[in-house]
Each structure stands twice: as C-alpha cells, then as structure tokens.
PDB file of N, CA and C in Angstrom:
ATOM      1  N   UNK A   1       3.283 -17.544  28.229  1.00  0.00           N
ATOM      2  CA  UNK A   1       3.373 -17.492  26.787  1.00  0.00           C
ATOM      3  C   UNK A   1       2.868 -16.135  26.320  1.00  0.00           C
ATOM      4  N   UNK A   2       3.562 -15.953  25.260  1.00  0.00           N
ATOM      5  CA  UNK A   2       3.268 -14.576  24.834  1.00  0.00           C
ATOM      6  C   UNK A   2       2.753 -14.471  23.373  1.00  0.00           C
ATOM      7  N   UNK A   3       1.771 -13.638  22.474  1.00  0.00           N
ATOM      8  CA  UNK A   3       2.067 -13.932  21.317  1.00  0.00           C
ATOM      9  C   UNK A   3       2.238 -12.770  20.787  1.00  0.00           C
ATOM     10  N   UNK A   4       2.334 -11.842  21.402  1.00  0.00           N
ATOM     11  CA  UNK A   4       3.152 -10.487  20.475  1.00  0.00           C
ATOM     12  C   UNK A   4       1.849  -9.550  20.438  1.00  0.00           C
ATOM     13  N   UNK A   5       2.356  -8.874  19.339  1.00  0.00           N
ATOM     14  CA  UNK A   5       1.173  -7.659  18.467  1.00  0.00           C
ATOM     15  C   UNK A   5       0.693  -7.966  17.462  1.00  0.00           C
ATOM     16  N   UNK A   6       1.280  -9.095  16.762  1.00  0.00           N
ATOM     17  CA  UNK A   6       0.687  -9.508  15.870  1.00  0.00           C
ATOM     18  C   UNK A   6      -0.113 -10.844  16.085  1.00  0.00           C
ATOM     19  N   UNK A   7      -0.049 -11.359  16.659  1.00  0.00           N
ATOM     20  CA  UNK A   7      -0.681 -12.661  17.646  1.00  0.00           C
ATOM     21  C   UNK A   7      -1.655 -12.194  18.425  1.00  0.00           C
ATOM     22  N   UNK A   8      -1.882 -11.014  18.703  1.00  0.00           N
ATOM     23  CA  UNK A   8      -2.880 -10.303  19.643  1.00  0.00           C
ATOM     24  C   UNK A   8      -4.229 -10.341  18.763  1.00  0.00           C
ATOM     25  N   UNK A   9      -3.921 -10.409  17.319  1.00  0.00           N
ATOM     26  CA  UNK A   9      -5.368  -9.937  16.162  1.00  0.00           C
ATOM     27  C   UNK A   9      -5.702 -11.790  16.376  1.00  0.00           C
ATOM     28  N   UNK A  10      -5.133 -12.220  16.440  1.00  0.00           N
ATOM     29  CA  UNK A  10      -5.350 -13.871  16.227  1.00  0.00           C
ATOM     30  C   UNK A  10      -6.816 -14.164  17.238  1.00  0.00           C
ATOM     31  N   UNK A  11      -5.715 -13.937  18.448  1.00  0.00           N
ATOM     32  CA  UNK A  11      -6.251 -14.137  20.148  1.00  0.00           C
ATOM     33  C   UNK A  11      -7.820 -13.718  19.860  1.00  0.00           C
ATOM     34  N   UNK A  12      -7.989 -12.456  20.047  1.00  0.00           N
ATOM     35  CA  UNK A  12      -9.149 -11.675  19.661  1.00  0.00           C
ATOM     36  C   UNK A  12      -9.985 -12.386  18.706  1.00  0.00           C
ATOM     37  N   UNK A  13      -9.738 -12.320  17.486  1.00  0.00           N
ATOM     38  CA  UNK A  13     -10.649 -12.936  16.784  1.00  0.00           C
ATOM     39  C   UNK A  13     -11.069 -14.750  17.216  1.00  0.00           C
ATOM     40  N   UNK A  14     -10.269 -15.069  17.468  1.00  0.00           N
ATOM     41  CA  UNK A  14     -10.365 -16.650  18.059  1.00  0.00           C
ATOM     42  C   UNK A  14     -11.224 -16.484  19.467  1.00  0.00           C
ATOM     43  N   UNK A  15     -11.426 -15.545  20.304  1.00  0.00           N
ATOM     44  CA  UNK A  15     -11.857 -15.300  21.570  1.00  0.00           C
ATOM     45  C   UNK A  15     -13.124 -14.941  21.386  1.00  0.00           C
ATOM     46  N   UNK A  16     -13.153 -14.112  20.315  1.00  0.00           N
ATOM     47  CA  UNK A  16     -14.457 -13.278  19.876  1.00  0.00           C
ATOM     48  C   UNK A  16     -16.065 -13.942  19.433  1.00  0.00           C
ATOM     49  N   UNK A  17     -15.481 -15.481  19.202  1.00  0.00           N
ATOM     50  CA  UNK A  17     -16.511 -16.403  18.126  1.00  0.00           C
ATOM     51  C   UNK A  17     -17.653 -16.298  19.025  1.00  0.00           C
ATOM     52  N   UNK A  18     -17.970 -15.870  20.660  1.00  0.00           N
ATOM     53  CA  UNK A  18     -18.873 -16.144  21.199  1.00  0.00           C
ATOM     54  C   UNK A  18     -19.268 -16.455  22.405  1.00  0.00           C
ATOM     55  N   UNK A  19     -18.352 -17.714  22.326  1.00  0.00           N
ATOM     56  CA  UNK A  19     -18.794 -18.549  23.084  1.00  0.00           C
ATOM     57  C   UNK A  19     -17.441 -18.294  24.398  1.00  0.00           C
ATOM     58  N   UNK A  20     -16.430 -17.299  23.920  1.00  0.00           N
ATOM     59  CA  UNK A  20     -15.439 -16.913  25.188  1.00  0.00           C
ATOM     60  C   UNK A  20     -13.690 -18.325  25.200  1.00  0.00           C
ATOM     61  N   UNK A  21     -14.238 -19.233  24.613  1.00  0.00           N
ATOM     62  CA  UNK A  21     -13.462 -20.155  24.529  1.00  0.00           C
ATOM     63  C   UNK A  21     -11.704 -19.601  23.678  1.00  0.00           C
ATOM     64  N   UNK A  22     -11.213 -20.813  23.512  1.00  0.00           N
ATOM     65  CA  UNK A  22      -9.834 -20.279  22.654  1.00  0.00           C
ATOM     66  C   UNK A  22      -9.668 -21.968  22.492  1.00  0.00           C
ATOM     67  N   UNK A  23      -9.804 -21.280  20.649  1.00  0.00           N
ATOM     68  CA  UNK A  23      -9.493 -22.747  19.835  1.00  0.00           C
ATOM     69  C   UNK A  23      -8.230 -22.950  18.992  1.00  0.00           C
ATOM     70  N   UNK A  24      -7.283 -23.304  19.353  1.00  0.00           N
ATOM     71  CA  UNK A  24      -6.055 -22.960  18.510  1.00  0.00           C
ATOM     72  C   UNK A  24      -6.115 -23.829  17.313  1.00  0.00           C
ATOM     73  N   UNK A  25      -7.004 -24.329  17.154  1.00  0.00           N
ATOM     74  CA  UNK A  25      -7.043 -25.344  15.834  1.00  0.00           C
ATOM     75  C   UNK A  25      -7.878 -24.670  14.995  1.00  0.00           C
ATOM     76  N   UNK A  26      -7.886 -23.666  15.031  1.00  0.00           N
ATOM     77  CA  UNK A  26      -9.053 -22.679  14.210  1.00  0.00           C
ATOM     78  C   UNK A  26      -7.628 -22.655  12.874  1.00  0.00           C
ATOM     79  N   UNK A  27      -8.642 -22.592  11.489  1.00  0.00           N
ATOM     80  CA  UNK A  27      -7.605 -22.327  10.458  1.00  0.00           C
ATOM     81  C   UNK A  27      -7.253 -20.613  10.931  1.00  0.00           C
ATOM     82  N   UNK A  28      -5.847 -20.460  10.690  1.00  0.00           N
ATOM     83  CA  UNK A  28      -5.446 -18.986  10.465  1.00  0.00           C
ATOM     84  C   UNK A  28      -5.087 -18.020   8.819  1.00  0.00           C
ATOM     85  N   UNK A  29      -4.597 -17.226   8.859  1.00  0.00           N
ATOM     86  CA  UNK A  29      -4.007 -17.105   7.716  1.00  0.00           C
ATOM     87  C   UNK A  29      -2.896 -16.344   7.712  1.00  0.00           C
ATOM     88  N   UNK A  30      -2.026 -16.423   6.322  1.00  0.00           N
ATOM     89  CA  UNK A  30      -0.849 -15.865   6.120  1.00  0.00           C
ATOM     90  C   UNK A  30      -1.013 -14.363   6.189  1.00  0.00           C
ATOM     91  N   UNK A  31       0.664 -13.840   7.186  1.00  0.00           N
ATOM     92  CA  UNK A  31       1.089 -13.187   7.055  1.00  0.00           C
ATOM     93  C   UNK A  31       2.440 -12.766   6.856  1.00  0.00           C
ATOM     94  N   UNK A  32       2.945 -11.661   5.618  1.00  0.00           N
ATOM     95  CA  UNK A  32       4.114 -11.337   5.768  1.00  0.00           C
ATOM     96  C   UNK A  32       4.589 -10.074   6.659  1.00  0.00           C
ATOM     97  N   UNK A  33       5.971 -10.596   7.063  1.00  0.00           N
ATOM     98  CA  UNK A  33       6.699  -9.480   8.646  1.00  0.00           C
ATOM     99  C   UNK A  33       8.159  -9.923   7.640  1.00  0.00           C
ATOM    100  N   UNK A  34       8.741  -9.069   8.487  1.00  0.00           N
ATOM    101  CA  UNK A  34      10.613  -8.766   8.065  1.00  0.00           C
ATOM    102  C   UNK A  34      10.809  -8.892   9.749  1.00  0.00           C
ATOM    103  N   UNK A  35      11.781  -9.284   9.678  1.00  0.00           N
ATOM    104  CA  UNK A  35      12.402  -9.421  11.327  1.00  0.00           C
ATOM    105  C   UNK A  35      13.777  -9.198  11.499  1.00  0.00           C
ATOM    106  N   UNK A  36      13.713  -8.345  12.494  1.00  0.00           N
ATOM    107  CA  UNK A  36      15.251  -7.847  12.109  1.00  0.00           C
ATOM    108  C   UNK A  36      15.831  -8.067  13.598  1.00  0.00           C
ATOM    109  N   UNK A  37      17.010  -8.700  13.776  1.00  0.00           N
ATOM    110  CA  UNK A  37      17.552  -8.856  15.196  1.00  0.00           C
ATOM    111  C   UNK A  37      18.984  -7.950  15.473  1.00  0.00           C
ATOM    112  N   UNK A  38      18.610  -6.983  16.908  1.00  0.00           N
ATOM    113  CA  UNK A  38      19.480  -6.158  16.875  1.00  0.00           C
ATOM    114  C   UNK A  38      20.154  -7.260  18.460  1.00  0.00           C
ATOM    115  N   UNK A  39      21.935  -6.843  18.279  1.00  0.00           N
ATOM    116  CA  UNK A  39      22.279  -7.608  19.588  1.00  0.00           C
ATOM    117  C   UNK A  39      23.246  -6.694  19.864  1.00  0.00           C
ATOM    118  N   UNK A  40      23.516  -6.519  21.125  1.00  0.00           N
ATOM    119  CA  UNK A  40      24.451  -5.431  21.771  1.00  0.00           C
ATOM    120  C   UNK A  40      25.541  -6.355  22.237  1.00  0.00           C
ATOM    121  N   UNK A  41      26.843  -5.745  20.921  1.00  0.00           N
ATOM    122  CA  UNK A  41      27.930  -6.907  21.202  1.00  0.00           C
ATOM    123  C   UNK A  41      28.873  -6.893  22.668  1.00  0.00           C
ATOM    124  N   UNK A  42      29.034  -7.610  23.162  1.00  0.00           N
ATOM    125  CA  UNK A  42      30.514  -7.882  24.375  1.00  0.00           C
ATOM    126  C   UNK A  42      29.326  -7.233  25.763  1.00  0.00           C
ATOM    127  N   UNK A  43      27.976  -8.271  25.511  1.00  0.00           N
ATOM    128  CA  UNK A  43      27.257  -7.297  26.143  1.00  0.00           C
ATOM    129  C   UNK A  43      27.387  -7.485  28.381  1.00  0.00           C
ATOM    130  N   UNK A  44      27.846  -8.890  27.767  1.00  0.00           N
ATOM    131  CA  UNK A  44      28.653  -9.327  29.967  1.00  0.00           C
ATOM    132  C   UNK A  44      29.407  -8.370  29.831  1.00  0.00           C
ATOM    133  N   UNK A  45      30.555  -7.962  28.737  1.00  0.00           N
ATOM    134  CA  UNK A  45      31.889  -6.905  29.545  1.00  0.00           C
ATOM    135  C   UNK A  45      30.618  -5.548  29.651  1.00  0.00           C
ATOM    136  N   UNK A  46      30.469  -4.763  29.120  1.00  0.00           N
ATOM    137  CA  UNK A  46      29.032  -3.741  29.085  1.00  0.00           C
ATOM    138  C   UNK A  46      28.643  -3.287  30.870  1.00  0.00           C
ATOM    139  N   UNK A  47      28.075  -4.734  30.880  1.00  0.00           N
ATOM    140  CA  UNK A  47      27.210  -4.726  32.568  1.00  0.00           C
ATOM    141  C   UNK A  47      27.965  -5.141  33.128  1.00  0.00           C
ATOM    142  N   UNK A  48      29.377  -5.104  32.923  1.00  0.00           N
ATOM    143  CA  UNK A  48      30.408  -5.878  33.979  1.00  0.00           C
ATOM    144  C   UNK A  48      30.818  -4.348  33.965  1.00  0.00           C
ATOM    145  N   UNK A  49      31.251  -3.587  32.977  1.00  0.00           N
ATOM    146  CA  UNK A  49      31.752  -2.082  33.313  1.00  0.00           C
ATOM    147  C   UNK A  49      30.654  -1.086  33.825  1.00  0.00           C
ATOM    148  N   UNK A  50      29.584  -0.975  33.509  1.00  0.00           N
ATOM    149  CA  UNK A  50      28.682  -0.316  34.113  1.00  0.00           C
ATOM    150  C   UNK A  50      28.153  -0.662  35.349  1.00  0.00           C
ATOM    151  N   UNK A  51      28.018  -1.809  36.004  1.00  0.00           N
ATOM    152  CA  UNK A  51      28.194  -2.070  37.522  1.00  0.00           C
ATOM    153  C   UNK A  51      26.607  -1.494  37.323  1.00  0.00           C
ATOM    154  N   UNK A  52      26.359  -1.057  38.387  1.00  0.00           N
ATOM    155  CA  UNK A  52      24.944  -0.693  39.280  1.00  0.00           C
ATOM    156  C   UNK A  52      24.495   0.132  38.002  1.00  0.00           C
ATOM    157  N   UNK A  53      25.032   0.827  37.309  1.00  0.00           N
ATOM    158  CA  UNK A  53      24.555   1.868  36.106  1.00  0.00           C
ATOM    159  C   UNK A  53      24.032   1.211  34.729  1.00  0.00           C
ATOM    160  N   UNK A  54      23.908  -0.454  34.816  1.00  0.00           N
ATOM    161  CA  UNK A  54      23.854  -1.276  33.924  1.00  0.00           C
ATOM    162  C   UNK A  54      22.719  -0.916  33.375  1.00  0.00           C
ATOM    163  N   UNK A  55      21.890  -1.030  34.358  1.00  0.00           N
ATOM    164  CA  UNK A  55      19.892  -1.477  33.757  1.00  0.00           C
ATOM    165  C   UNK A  55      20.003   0.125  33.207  1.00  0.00           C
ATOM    166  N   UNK A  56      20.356   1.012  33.680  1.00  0.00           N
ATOM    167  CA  UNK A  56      20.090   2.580  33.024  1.00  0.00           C
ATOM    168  C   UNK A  56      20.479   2.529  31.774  1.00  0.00           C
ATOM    169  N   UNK A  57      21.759   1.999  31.498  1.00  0.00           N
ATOM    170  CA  UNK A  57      22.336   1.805  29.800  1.00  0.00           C
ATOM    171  C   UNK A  57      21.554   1.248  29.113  1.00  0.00           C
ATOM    172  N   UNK A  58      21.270  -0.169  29.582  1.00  0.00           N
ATOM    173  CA  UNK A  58      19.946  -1.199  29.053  1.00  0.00           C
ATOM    174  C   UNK A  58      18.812  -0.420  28.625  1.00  0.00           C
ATOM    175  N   UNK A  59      18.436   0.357  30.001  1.00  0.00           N
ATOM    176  CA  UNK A  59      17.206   1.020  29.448  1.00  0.00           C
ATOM    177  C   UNK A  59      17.130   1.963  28.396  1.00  0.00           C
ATOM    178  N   UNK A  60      17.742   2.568  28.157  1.00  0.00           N
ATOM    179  CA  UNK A  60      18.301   3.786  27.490  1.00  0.00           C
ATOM    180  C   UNK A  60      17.936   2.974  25.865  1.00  0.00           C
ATOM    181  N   UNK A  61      19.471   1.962  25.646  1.00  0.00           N
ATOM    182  CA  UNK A  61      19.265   1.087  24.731  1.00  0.00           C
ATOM    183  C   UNK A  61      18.143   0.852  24.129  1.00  0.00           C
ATOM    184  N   UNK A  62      17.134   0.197  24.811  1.00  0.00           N
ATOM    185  CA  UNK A  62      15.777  -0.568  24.763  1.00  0.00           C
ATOM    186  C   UNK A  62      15.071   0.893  24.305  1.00  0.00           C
ATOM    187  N   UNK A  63      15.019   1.703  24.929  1.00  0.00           N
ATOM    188  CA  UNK A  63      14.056   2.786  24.483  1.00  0.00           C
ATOM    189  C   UNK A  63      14.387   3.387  23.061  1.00  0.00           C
ATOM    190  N   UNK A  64      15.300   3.232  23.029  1.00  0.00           N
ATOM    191  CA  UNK A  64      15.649   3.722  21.491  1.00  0.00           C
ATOM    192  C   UNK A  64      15.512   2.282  20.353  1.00  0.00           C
ATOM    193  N   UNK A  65      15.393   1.326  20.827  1.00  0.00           N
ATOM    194  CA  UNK A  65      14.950   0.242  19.464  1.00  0.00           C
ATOM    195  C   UNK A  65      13.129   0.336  19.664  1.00  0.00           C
ATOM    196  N   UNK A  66      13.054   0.552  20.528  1.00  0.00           N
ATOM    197  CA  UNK A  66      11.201   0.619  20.768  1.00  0.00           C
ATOM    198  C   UNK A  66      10.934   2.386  20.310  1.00  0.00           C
ATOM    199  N   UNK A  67      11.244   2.818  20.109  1.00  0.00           N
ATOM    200  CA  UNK A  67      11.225   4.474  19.358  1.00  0.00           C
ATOM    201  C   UNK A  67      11.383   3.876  17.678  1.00  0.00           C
ATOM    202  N   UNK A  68      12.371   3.757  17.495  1.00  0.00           N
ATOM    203  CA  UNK A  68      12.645   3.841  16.510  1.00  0.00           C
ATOM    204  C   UNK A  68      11.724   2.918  15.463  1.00  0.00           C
ATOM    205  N   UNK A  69      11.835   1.521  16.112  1.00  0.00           N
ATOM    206  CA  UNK A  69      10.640   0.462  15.773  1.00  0.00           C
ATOM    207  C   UNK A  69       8.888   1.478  15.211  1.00  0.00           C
ATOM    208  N   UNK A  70       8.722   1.712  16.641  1.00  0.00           N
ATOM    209  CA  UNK A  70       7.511   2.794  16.625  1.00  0.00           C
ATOM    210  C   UNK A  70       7.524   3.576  15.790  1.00  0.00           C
ATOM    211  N   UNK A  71       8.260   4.221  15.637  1.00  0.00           N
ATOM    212  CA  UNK A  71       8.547   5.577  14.301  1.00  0.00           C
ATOM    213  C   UNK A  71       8.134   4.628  12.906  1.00  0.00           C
ATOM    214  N   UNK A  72       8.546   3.595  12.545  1.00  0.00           N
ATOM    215  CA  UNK A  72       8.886   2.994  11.555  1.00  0.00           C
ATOM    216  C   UNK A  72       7.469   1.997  11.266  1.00  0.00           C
ATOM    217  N   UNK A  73       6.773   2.049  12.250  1.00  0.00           N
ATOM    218  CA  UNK A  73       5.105   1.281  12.063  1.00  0.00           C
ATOM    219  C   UNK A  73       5.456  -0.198  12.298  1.00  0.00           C
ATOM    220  N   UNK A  74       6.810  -0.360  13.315  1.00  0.00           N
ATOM    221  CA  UNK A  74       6.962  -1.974  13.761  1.00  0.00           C
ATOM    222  C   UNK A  74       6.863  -1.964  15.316  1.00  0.00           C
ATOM    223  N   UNK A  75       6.862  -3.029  15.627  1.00  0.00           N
ATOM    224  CA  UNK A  75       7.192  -3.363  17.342  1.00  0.00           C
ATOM    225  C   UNK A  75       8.662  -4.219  17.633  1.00  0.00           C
ATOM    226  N   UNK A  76       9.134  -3.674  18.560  1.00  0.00           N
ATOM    227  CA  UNK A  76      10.166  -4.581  19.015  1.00  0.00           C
ATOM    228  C   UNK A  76       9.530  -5.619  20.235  1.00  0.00           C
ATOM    229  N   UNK A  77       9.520  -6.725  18.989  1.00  0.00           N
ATOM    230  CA  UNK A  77       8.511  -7.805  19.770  1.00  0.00           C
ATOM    231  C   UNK A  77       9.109  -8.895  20.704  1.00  0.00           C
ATOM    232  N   UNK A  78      10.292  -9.137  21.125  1.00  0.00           N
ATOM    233  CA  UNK A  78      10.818  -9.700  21.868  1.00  0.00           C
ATOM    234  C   UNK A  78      12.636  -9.603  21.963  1.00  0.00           C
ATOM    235  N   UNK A  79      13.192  -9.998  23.718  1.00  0.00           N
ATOM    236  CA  UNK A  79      14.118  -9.933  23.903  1.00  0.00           C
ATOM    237  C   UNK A  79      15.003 -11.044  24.314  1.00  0.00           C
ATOM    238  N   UNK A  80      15.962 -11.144  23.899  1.00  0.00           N
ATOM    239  CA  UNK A  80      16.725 -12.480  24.938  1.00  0.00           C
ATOM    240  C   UNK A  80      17.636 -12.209  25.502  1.00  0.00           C
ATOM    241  N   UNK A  81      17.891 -11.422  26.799  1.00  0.00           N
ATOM    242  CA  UNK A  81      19.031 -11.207  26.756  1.00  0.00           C
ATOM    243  C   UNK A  81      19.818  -9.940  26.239  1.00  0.00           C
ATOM    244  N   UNK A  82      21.245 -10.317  25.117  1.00  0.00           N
ATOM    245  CA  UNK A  82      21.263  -9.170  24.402  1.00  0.00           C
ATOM    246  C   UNK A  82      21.017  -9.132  23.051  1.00  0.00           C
ATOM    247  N   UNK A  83      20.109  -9.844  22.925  1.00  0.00           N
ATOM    248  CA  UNK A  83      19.367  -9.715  21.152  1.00  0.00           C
ATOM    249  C   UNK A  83      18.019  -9.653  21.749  1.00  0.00           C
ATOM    250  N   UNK A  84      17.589  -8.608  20.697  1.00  0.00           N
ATOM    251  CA  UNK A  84      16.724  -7.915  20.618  1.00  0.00           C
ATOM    252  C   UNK A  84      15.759  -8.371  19.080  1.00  0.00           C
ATOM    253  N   UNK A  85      14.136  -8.310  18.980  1.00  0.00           N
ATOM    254  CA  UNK A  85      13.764  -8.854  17.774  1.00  0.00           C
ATOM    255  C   UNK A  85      13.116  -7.991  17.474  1.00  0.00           C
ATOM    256  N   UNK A  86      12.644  -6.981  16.773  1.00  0.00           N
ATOM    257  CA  UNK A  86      11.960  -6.320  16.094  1.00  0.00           C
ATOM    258  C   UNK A  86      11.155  -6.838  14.401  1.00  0.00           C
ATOM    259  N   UNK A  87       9.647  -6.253  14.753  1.00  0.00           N
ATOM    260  CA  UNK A  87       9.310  -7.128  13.617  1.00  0.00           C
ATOM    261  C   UNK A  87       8.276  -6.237  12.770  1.00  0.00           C
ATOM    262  N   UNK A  88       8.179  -6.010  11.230  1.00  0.00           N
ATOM    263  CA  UNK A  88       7.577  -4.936  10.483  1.00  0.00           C
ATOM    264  C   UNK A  88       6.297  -5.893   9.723  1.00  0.00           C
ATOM    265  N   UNK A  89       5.018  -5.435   9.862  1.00  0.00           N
ATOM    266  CA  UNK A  89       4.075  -6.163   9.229  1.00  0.00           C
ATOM    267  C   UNK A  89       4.222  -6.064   7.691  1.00  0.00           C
ATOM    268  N   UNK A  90       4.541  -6.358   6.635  1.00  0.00           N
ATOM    269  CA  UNK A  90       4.256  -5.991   5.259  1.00  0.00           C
ATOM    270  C   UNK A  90       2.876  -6.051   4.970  1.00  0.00           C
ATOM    271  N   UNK A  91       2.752  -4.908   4.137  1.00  0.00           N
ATOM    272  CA  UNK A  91       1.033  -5.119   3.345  1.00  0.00           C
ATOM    273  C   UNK A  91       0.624  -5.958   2.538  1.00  0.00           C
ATOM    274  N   UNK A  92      -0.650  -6.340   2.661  1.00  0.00           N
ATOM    275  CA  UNK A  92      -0.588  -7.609   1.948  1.00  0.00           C
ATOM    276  C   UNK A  92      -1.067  -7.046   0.169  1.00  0.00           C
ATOM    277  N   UNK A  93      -0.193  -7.715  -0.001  1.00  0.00           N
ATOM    278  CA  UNK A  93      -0.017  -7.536  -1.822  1.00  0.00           C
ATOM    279  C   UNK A  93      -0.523  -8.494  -2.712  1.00  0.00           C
ATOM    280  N   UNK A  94      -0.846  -9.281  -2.574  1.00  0.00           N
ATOM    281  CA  UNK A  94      -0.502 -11.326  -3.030  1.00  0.00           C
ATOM    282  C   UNK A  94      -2.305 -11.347  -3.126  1.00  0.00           C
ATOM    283  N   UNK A  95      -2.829 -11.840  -4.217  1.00  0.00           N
ATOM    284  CA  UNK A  95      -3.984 -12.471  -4.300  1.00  0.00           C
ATOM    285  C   UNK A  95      -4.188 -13.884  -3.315  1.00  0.00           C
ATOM    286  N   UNK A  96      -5.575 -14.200  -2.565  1.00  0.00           N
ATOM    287  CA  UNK A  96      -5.551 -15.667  -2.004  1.00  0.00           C
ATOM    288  C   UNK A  96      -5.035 -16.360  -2.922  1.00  0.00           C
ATOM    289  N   UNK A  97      -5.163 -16.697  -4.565  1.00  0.00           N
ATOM    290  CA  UNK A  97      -5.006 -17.421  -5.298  1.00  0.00           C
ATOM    291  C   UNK A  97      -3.370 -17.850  -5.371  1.00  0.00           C
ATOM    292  N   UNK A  98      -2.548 -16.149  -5.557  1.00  0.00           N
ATOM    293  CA  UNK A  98      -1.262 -16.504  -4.618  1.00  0.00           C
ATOM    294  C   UNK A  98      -0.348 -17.249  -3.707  1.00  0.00           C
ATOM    295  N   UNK A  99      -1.236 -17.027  -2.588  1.00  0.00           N
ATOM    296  CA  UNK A  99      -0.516 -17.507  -1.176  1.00  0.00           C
ATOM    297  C   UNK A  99      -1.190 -18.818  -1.441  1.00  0.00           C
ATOM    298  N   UNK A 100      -2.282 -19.617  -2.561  1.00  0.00           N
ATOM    299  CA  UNK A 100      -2.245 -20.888  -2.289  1.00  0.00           C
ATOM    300  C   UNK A 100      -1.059 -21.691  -3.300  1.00  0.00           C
ATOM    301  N   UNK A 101      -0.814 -20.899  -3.996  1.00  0.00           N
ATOM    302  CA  UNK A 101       0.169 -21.533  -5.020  1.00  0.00           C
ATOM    303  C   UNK A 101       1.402 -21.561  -4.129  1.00  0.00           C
ATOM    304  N   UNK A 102       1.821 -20.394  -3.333  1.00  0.00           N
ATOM    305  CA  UNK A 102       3.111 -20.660  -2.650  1.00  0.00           C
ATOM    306  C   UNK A 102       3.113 -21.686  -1.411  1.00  0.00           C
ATOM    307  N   UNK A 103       1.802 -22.044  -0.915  1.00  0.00           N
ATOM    308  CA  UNK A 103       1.537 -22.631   0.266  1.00  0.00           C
ATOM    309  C   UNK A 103       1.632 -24.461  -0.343  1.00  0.00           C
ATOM    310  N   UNK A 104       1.400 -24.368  -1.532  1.00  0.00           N
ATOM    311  CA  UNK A 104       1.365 -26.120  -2.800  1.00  0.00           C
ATOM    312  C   UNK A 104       2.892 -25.793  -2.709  1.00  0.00           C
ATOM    313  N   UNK A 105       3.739 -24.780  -2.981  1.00  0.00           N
ATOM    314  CA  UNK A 105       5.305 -24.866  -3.333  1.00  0.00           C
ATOM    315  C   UNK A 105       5.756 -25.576  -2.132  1.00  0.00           C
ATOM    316  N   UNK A 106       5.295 -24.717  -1.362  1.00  0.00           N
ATOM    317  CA  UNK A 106       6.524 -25.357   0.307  1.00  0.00           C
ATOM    318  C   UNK A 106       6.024 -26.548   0.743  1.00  0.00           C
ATOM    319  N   UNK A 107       4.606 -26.988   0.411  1.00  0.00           N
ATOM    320  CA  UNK A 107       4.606 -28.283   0.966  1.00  0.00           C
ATOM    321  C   UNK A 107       5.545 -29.608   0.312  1.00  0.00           C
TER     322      UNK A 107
END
C-alpha cells in the first residue's frame, strides 16, 4: 500500500504521537488537490511497435509528466498502466467554520 506525498504528512504525524504506533482512526483533516489523468492512447499498438525500445519510450514519457508535474508544485502520484495520475495540492483558503458547513452539506 502506498499513500502518496500527500499521505506521507498524514503517516508522519500519526507515527510521530510517541509512542511509534499507527492509528488510522485518528481524526484527519480536509484537503483540497485537482487531479488530472494523463493516458497514452492505442498504448498495446505503441509497445507492440516499439518492441524491445518500449520501456525507453515509456520512460521518456514518464519523465516528462514527472518534470512537468514538478515544475508546476504537483506530483505524478500514481500509474496504471497507461493512465497516469497527477495531483496539485490547492492552498487552503476556506475558514474551519467553512469546511464544517460543507462537510453538514455532503452528509
């Protein structure tokens, strides 16, 4: 299991209380991200034409959504295959008083 870069501040602080443990029932709190999914279309014909030269294209690929991500103050936080997830933290803007009124909406 993985929980990303943004799941990493969670881990830490949940790890940190002391005692070394990990409590996932610890309350957390809201955050806003944008997630953007890039997918490399007809991507079997791709590695079916590139043969042995595949993973080099791949790589190539991959390094330029993890650049660009990087440039942009996001991570490209996971892959499947040929979709790709990249994800941008937004700043938090929203009073607590806020995020409890929207947190009463969605329930």
């Amino acid at each position: 299991m993985s929980f990303g870069q943004l799941g990493a501040v969670i881990i830490r602080e949940n790890v940190s209380s002391g005692d070394g443990m990990l409590d996932i029932m610890i309350p957390g709190h809201r955050i806003n991200v944008i997630f953007m999914v890039c997918r490399i279309n007809k991507y079997v014909d791709l590695t079916n034409e590139f043969k042995e030269r595949s993973t080099e294209f791949l790589n190539k690929v991959v390094n330029i959504l993890h650049s660009v991500s990087h440039r942009w103050d996001g991570w490209a936080s996971k892959n499947e295959g040929d979709k790709y997830v990249i994800t941008w933290k937004l700043p938090d803007t929203e009073s607590s008083a806020d995020n409890e009124k929207n947190e009463q909406l969605m329930e």
